[in-house]
N, C-alpha and C. Protein backbone atom coordinates (compact mmCIF):
# COMPACT_ATOMS: atom_id res chain seq x y z
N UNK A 1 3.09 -13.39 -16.53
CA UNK A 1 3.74 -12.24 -15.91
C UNK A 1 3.44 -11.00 -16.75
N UNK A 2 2.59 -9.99 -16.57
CA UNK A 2 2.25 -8.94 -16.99
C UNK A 2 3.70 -7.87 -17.11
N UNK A 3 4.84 -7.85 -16.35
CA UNK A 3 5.45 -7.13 -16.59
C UNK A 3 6.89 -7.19 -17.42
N UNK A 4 6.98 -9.09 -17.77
CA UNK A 4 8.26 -9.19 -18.12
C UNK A 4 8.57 -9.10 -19.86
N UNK A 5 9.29 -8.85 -20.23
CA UNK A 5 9.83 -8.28 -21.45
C UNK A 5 9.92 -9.38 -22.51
N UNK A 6 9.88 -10.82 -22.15
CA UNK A 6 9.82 -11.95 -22.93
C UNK A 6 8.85 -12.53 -22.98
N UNK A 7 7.38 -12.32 -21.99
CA UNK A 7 5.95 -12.88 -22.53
C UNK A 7 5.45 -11.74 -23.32
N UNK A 8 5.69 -10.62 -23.25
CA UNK A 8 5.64 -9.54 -24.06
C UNK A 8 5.76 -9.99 -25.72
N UNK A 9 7.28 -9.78 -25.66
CA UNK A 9 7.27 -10.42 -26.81
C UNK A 9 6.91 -11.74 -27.57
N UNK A 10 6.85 -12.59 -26.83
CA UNK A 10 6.15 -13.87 -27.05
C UNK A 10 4.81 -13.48 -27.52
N UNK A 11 3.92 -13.08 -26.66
CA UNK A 11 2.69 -12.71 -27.15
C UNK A 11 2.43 -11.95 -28.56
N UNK A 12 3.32 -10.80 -28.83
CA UNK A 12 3.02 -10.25 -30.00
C UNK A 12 2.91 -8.72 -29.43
N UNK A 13 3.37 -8.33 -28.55
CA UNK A 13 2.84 -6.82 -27.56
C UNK A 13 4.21 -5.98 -27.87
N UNK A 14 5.22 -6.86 -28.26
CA UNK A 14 6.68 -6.05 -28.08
C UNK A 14 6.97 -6.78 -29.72
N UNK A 15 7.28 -5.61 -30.92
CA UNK A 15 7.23 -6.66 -31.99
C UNK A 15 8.57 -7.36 -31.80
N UNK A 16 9.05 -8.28 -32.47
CA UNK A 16 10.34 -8.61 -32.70
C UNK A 16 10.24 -9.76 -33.83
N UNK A 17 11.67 -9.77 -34.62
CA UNK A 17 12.03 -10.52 -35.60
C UNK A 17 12.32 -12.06 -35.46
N UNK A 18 10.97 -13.01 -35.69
CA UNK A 18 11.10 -14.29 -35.16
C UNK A 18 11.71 -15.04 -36.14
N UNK A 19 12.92 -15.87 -35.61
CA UNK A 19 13.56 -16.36 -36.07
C UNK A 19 13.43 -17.86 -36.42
N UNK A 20 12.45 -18.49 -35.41
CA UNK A 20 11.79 -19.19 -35.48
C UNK A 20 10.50 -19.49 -34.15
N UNK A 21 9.69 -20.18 -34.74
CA UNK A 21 8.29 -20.09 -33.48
C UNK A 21 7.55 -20.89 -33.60
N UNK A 22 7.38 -22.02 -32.56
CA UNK A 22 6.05 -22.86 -32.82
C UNK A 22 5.52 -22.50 -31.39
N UNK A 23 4.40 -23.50 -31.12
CA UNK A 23 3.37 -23.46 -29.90
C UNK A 23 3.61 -23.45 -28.71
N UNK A 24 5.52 -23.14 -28.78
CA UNK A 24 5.78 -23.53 -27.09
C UNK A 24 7.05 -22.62 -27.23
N UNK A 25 7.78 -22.14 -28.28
CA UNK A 25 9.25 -21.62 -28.29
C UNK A 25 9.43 -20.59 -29.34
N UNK A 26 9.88 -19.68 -29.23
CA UNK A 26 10.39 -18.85 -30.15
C UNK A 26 11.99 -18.46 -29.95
N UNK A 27 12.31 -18.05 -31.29
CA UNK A 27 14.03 -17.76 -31.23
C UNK A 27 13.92 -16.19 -32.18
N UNK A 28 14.61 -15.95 -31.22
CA UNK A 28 15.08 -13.98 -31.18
C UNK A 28 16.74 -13.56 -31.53
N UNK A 29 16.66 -12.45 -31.97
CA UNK A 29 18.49 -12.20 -32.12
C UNK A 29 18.40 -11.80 -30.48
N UNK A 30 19.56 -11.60 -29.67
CA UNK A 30 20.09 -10.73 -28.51
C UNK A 30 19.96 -9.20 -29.23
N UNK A 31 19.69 -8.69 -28.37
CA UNK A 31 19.41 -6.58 -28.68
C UNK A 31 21.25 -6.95 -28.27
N UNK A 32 22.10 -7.23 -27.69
CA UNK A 32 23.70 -7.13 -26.87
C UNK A 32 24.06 -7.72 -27.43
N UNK A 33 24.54 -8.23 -28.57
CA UNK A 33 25.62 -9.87 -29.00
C UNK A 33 26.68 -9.56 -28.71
N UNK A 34 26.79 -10.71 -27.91
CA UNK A 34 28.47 -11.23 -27.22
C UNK A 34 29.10 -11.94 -28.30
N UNK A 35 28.76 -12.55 -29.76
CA UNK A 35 29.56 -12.71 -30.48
C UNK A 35 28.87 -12.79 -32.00
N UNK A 36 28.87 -12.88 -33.21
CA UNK A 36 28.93 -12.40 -34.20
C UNK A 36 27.44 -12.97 -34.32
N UNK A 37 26.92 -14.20 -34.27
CA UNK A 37 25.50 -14.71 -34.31
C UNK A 37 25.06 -14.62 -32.55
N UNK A 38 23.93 -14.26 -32.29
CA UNK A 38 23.79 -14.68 -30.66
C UNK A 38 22.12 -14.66 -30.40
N UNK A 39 21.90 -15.64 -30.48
CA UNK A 39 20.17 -15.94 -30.32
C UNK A 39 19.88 -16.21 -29.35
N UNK A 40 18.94 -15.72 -28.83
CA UNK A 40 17.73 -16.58 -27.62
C UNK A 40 16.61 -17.68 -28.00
N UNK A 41 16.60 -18.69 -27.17
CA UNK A 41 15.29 -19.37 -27.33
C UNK A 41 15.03 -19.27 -26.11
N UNK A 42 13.81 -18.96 -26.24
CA UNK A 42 12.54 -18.78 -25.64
C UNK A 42 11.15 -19.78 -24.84
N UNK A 43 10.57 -20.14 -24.40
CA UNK A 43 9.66 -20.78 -24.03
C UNK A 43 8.35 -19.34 -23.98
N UNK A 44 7.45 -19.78 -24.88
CA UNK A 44 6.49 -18.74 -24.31
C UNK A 44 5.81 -18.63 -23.27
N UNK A 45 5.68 -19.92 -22.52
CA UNK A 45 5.61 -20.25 -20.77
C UNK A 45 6.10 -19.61 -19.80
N UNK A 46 5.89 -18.51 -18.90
CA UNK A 46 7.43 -17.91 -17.79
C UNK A 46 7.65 -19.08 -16.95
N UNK A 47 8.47 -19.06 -16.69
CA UNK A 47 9.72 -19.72 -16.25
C UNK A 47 10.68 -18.79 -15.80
N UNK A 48 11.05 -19.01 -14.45
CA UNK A 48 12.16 -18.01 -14.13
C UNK A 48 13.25 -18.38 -14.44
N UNK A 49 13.90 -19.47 -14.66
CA UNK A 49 14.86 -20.06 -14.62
C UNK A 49 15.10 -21.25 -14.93
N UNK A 50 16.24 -22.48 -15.65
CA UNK A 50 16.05 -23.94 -15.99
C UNK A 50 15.73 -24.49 -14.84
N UNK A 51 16.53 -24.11 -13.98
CA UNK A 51 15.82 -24.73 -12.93
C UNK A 51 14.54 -25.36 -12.30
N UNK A 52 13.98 -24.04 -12.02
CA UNK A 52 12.50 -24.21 -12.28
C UNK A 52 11.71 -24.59 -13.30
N UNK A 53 11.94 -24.64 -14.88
CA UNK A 53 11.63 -24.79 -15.72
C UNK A 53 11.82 -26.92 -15.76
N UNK A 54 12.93 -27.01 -15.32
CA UNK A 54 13.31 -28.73 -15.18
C UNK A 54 12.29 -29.24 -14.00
N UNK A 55 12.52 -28.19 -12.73
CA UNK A 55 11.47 -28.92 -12.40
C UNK A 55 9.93 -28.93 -12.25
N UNK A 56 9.41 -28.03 -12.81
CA UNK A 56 7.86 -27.90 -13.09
C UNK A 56 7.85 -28.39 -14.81
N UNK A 57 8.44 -28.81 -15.76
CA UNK A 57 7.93 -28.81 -16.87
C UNK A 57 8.76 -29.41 -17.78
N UNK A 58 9.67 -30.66 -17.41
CA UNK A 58 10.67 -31.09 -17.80
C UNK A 58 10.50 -31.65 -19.88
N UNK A 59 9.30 -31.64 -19.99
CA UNK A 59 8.99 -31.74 -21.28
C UNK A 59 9.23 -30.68 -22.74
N UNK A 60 9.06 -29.48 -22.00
CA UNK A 60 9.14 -28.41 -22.05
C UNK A 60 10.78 -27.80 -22.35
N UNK A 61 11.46 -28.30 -20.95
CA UNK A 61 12.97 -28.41 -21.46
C UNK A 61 13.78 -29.17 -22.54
N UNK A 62 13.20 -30.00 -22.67
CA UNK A 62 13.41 -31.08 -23.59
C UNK A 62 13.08 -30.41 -24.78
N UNK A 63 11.97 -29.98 -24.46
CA UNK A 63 11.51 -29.42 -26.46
C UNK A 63 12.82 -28.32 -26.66
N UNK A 64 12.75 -27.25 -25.53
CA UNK A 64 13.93 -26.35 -25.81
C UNK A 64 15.19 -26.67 -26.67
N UNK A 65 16.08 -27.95 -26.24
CA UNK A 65 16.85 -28.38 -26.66
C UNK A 65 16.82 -29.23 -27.68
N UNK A 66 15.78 -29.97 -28.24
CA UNK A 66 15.12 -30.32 -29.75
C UNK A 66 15.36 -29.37 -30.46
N UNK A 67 14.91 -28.15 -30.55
CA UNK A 67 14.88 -27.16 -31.11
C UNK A 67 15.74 -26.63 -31.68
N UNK A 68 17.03 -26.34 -30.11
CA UNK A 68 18.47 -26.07 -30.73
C UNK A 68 19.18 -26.99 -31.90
N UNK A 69 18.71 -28.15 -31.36
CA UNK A 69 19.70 -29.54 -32.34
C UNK A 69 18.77 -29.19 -33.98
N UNK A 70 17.59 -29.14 -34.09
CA UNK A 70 17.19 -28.96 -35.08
C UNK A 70 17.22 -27.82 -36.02
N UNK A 71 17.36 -26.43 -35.27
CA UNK A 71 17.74 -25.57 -35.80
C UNK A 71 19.29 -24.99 -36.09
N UNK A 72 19.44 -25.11 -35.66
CA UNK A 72 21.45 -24.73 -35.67
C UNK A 72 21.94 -24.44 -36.84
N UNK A 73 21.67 -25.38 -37.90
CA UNK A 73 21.93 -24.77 -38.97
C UNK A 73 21.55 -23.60 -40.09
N UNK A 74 20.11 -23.90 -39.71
CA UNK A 74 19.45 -22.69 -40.16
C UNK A 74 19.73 -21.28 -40.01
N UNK A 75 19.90 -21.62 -38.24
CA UNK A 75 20.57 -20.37 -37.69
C UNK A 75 22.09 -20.11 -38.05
N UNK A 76 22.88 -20.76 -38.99
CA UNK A 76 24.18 -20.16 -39.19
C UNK A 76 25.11 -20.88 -38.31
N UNK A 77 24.29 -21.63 -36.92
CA UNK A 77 25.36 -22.53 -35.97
C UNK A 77 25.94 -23.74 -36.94
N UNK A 78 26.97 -23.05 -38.17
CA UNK A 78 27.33 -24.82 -38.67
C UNK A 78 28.46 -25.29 -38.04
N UNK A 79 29.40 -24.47 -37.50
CA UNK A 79 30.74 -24.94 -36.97
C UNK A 79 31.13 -25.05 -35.43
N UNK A 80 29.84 -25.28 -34.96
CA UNK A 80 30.01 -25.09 -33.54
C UNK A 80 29.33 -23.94 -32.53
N UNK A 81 29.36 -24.10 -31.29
CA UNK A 81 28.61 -22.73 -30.59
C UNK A 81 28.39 -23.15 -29.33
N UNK A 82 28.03 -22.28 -28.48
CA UNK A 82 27.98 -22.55 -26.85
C UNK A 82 26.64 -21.91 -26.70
N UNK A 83 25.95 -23.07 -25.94
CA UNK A 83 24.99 -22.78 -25.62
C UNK A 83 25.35 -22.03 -23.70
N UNK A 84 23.98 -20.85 -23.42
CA UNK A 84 24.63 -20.57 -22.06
C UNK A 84 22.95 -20.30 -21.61
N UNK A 85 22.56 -20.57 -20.09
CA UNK A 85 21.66 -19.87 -19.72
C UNK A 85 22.03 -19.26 -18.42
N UNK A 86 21.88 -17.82 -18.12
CA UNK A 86 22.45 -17.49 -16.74
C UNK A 86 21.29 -17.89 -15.44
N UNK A 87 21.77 -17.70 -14.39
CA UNK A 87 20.13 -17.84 -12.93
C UNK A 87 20.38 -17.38 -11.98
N UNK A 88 19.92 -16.54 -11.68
CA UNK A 88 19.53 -15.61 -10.54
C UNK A 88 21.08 -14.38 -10.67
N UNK A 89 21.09 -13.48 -9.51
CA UNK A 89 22.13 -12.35 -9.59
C UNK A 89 23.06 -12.31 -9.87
N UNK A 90 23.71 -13.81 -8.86
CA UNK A 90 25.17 -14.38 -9.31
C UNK A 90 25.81 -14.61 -10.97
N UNK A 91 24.56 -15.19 -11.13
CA UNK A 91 24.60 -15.72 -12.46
C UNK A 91 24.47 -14.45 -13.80
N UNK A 92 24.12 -13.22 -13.19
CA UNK A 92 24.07 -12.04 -14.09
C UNK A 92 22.69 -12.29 -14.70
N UNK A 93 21.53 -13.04 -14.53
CA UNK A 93 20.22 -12.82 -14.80
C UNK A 93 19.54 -12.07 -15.32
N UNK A 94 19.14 -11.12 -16.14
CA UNK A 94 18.98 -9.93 -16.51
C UNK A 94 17.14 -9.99 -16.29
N UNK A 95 17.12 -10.97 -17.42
CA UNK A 95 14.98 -11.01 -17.28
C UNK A 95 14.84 -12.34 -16.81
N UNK A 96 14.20 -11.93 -15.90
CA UNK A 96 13.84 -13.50 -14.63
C UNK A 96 13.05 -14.36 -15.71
N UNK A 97 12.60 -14.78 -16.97
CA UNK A 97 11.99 -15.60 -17.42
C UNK A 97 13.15 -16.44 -18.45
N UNK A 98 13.12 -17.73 -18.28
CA UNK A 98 14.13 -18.66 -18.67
C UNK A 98 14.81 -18.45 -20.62
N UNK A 99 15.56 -18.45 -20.70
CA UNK A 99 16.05 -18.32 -22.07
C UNK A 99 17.58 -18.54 -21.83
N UNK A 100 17.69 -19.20 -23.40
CA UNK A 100 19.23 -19.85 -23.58
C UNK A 100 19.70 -19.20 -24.68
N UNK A 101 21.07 -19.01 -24.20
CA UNK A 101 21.16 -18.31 -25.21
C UNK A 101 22.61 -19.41 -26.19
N UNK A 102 22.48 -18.46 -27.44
CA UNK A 102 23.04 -19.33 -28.54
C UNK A 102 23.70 -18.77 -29.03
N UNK A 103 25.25 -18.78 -28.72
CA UNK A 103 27.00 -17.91 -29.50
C UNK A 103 27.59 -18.61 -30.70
N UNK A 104 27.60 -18.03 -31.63
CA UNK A 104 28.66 -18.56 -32.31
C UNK A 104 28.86 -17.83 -33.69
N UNK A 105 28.74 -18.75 -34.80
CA UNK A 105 28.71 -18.09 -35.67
C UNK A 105 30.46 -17.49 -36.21
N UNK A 106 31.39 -17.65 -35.26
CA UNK A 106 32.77 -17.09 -35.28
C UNK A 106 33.52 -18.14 -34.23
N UNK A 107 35.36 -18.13 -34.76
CA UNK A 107 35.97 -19.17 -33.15
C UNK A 107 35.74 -17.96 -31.75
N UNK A 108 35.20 -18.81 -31.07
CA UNK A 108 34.47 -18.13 -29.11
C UNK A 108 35.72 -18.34 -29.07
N UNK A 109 36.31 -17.39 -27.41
CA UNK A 109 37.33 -17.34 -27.34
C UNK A 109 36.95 -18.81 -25.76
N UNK A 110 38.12 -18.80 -25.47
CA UNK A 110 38.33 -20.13 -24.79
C UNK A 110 37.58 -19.85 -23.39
N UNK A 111 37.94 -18.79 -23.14
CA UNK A 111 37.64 -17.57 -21.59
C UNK A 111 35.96 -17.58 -21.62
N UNK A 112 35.30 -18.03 -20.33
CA UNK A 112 33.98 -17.78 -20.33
C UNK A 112 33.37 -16.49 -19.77
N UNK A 113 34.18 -15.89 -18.80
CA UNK A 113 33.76 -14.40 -18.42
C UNK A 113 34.62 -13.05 -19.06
């Protein structure tokens, strides 16, 4: 996708502070944090959505969530955290290419919206 804001940065076109990155995923801070730590992981693949992402590339999803379990601590997730990915309008979607995002770092309050 030539115009979206996360193969951008994936590629190296938009700089940003990688938090971590191998051959298929990178992890970003949020530019917005909803709470004191708040990361994205990434697929450098577009993907609009898990959805689509589960069903064209279910390997792919899988690595996503390897990733989280393996990194978490690194990232500061030692006491817990909510993972969230939104999809489509309803869902508040912002950039149509798939990313999860990662809260914590502080007690989340109980309330999801």
């Amino acid at each position: 996708m030539n115009d979206c804001i996360f193969c951008k940065i994936a590629n190296g076109e938009i700089p940003s502070k990688f938090y971590y990155e191998d051959e298929k995923t990178i992890i970003i801070r949020d530019i917005a944090p909803q709470a004191k730590l708040h990361y994205l992981v990434i697929p450098k693949e577009h993907y609009t959505d898990i959805t689509e992402l589960a069903d064209k590339n279910p390997d792919l999803l899988q690595h996503l969530f390897t990733v989280i379990a393996e990194k978490k601590e690194e990232l500061g997730l030692t006491n817990g955290f909510r993972v969230i990915t939104n999809i489509g309008e309803d869902g508040c979607q912002s950039v149509k290419h798939i990313h999860v995002h990662l809260l914590g770092g502080e007690k989340l309050s109980e309330k999801m919206g």
